[in-house]
N, C-alpha and C. Protein backbone atom coordinates (compact mmCIF):
# COMPACT_ATOMS: atom_id res chain seq x y z
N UNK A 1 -27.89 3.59 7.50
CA UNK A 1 -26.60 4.22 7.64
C UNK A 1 -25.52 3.19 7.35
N UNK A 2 -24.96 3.74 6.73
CA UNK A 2 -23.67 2.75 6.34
C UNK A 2 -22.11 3.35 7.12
N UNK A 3 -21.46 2.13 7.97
CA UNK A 3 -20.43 2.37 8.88
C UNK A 3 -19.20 2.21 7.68
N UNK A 4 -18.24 2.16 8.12
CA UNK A 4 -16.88 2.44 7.50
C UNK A 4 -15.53 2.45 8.16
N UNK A 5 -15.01 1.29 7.80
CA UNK A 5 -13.49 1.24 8.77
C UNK A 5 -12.43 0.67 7.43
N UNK A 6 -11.61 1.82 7.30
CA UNK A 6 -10.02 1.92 7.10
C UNK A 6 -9.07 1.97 7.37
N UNK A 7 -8.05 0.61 6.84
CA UNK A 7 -6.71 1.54 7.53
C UNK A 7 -5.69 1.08 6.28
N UNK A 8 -4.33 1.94 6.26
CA UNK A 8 -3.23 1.84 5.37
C UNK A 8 -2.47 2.09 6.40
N UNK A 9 -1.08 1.99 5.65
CA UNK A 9 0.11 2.15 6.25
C UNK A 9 1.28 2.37 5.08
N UNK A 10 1.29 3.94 5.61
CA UNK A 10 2.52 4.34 4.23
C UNK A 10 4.21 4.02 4.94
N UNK A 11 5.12 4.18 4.26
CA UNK A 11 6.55 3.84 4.62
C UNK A 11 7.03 4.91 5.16
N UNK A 12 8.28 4.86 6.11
CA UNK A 12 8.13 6.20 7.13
C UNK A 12 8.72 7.40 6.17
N UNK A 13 9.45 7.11 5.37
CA UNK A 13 9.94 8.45 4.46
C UNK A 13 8.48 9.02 4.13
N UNK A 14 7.46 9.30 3.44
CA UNK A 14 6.75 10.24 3.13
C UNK A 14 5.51 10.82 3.66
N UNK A 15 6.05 10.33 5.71
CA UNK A 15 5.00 10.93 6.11
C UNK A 15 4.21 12.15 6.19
N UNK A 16 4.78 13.03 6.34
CA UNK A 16 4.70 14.43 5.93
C UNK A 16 3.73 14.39 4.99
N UNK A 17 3.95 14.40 3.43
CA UNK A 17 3.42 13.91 2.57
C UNK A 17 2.14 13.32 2.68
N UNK A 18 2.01 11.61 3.60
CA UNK A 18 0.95 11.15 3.64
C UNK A 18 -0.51 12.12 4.72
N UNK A 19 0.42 12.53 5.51
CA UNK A 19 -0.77 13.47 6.18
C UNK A 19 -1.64 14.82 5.66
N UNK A 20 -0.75 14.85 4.99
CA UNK A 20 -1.32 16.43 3.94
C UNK A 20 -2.30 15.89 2.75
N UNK A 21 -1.93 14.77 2.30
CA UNK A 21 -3.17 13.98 1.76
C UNK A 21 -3.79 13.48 2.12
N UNK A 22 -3.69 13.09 3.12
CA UNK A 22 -4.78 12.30 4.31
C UNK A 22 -5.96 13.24 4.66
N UNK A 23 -5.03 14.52 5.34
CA UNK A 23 -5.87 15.90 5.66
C UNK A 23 -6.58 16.31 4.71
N UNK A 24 -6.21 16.34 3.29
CA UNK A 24 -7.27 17.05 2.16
C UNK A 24 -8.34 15.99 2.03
N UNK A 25 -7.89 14.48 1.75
CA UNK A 25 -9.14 13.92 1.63
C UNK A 25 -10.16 14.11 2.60
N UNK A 26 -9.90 13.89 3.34
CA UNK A 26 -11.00 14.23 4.48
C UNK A 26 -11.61 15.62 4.64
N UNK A 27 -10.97 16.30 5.00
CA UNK A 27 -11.64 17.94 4.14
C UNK A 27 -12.72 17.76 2.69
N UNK A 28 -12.03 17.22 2.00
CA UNK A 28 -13.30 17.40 0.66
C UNK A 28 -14.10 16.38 0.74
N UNK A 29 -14.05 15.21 1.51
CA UNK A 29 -14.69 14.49 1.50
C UNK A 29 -16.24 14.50 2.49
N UNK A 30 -15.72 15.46 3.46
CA UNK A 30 -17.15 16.00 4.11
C UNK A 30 -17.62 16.57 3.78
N UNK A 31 -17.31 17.24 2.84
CA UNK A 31 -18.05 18.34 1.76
C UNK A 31 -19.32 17.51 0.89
N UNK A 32 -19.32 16.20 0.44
CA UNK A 32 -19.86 15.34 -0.35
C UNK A 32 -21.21 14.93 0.26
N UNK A 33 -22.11 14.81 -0.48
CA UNK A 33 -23.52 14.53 -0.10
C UNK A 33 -23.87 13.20 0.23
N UNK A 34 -24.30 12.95 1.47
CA UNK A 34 -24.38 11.35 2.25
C UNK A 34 -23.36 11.35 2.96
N UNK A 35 -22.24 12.00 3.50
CA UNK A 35 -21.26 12.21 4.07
C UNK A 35 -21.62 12.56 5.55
N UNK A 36 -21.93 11.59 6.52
CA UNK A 36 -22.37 11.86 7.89
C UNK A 36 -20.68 12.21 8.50
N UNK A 37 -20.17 11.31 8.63
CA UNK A 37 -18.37 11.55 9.12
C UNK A 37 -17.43 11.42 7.99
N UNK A 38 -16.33 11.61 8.19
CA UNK A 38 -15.22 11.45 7.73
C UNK A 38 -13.65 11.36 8.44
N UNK A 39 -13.55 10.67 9.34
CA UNK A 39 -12.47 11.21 10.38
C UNK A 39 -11.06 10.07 9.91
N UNK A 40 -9.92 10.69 9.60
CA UNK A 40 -8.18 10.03 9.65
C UNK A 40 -7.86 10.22 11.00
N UNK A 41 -7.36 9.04 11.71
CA UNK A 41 -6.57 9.06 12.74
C UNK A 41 -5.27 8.13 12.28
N UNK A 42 -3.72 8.64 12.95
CA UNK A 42 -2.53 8.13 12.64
C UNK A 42 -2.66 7.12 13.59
N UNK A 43 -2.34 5.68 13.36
CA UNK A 43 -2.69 4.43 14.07
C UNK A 43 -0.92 4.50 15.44
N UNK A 44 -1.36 4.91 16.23
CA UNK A 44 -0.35 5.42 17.17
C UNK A 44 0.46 3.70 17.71
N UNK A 45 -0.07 2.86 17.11
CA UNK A 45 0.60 1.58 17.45
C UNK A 45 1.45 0.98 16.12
N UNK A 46 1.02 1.69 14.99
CA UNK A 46 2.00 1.23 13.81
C UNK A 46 2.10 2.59 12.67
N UNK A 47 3.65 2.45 12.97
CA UNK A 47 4.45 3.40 12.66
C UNK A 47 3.88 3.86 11.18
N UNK A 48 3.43 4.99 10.85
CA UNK A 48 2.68 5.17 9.04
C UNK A 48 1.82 4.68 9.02
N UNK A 49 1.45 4.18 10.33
CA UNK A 49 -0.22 3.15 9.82
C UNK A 49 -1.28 4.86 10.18
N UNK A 50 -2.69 4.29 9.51
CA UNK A 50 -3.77 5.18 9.44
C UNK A 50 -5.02 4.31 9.64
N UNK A 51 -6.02 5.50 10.52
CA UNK A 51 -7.33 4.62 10.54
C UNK A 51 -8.18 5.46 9.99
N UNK A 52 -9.32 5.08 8.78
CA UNK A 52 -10.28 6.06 8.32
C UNK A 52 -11.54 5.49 8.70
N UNK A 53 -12.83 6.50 9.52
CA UNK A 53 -13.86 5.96 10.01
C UNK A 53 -14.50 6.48 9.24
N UNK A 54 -16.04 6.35 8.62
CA UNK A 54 -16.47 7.03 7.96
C UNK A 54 -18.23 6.62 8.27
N UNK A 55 -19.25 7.68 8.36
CA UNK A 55 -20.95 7.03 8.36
C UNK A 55 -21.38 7.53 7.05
N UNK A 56 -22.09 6.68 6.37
CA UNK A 56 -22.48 7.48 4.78
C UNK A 56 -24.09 7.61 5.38
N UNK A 57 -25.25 8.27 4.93
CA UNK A 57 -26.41 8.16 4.80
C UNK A 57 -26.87 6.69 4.15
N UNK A 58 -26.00 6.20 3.21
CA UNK A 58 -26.45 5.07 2.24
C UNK A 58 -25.29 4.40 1.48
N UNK A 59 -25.52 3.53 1.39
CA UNK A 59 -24.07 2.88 0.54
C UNK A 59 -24.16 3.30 -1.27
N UNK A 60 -25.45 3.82 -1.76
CA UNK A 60 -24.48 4.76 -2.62
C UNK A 60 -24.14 5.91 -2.78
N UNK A 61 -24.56 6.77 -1.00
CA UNK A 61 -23.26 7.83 -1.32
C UNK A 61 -22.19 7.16 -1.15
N UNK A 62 -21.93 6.39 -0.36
CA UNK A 62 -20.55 5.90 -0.04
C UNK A 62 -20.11 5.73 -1.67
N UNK A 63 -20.63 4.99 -2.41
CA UNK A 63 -20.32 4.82 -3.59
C UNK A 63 -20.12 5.53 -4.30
N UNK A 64 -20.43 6.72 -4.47
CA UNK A 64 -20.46 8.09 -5.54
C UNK A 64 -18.95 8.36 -5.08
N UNK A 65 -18.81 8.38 -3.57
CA UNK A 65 -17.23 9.14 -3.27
C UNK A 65 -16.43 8.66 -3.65
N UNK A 66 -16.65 6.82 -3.70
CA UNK A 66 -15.37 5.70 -4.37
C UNK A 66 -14.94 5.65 -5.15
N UNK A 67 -16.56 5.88 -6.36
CA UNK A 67 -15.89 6.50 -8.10
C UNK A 67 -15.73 7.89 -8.21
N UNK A 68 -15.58 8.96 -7.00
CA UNK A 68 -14.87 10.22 -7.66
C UNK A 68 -13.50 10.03 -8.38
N UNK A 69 -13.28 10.74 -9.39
CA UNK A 69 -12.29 10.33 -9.92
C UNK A 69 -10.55 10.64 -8.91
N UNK A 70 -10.76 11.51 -7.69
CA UNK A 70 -9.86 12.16 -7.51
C UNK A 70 -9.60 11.26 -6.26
N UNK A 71 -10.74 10.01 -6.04
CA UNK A 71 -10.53 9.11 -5.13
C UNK A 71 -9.76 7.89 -5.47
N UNK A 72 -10.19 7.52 -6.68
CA UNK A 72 -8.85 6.81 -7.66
C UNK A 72 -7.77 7.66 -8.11
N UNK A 73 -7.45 8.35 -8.55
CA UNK A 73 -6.21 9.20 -8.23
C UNK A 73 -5.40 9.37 -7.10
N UNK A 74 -5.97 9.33 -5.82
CA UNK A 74 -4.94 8.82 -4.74
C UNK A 74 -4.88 7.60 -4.38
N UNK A 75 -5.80 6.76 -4.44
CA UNK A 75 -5.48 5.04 -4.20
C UNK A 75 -4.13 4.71 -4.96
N UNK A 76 -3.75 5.54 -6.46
CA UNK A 76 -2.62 5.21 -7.26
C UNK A 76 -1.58 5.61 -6.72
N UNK A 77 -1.62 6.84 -6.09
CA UNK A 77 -0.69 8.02 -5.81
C UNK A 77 0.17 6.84 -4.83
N UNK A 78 -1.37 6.79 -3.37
CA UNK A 78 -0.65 5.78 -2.18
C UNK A 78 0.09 4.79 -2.26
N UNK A 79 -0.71 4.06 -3.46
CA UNK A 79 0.23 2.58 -3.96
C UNK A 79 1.55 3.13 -4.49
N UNK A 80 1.94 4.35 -5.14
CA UNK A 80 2.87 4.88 -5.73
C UNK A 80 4.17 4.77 -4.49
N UNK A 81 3.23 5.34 -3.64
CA UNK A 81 4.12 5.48 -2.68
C UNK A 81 4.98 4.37 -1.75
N UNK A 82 4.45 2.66 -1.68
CA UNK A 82 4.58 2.12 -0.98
C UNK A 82 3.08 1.38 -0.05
N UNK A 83 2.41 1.88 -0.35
CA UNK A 83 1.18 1.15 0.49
C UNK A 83 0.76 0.46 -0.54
N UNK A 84 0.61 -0.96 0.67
CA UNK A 84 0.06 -2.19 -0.04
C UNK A 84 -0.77 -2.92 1.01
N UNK A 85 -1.48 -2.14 1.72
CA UNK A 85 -1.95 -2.82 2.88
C UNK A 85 -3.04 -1.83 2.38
N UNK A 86 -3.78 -1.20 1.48
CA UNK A 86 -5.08 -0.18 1.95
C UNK A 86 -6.27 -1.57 1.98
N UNK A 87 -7.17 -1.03 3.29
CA UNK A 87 -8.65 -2.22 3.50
C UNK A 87 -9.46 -1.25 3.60
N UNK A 88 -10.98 -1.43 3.37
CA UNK A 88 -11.96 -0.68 3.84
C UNK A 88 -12.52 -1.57 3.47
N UNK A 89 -13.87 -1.70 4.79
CA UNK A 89 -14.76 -2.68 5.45
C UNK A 89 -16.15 -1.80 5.63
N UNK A 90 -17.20 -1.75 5.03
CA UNK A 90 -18.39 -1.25 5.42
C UNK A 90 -19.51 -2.15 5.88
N UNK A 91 -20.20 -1.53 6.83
CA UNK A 91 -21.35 -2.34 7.59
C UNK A 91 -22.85 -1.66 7.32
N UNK A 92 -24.11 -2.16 7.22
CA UNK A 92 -25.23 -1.62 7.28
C UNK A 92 -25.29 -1.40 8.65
N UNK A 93 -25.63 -0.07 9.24
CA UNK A 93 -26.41 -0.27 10.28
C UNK A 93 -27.35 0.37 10.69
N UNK A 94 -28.24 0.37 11.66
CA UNK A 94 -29.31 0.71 11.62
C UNK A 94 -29.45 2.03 12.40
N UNK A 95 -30.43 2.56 13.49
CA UNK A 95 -30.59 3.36 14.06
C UNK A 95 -29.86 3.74 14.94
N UNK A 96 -29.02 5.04 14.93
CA UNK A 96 -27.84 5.23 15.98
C UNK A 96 -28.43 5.33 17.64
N UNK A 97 -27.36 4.75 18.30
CA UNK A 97 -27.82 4.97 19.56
C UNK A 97 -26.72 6.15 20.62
N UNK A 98 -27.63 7.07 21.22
CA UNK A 98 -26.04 7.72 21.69
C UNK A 98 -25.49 7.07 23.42
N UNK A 99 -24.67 6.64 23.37
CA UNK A 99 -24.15 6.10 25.22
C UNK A 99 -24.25 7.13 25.90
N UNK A 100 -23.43 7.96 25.38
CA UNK A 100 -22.69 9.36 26.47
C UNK A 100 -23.17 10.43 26.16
């Protein structure tokens, strides 16, 4: 299983904007095969900031979603917009364990 941690931070004018694209990616993106999660949370400690978590089955679904083309089409869009902070960090990991 492959883990997944994102975050950006758009400028406060086009938040609106950034959430409605935030919201679709994630919508079509659970749709995608190897797609265990997909979850956007608004980073409630920085203003336009965003956190994206994500579990793939394998790092090349993760990979298939990276070169969709409509996934480079918003990396441009975001930068269009002012974000210059996008990171994503993936981890191998192994057998999930549940706490709770």
């Amino acid at each position: 299983m492959i883990l997944s941690h994102g975050t950006l931070t758009f400028p406060a004018a086009p938040l609106d904007t950034a959430r409605s694209m935030m919201r679709d990616l994630a919508a079509q993106t659970r749709t995608e095969p190897g797609c265990l999660l997909y979850q956007v949370s608004e980073n409630l400690e920085t203003p336009g900031g965003f956190i994206i978590s994500e579990q793939w089955e394998s790092m090349d679904a993760m990979q298939v979603h990276l070169n969709q083309p409509e996934v480079g089409e918003l990396v441009e869009k975001v930068k269009g917009m002012g974000v210059n902070d996008l990171s994503i960090t993936a981890w191998s990991a192994g057998e999930a364990t549940k706490i709770m």
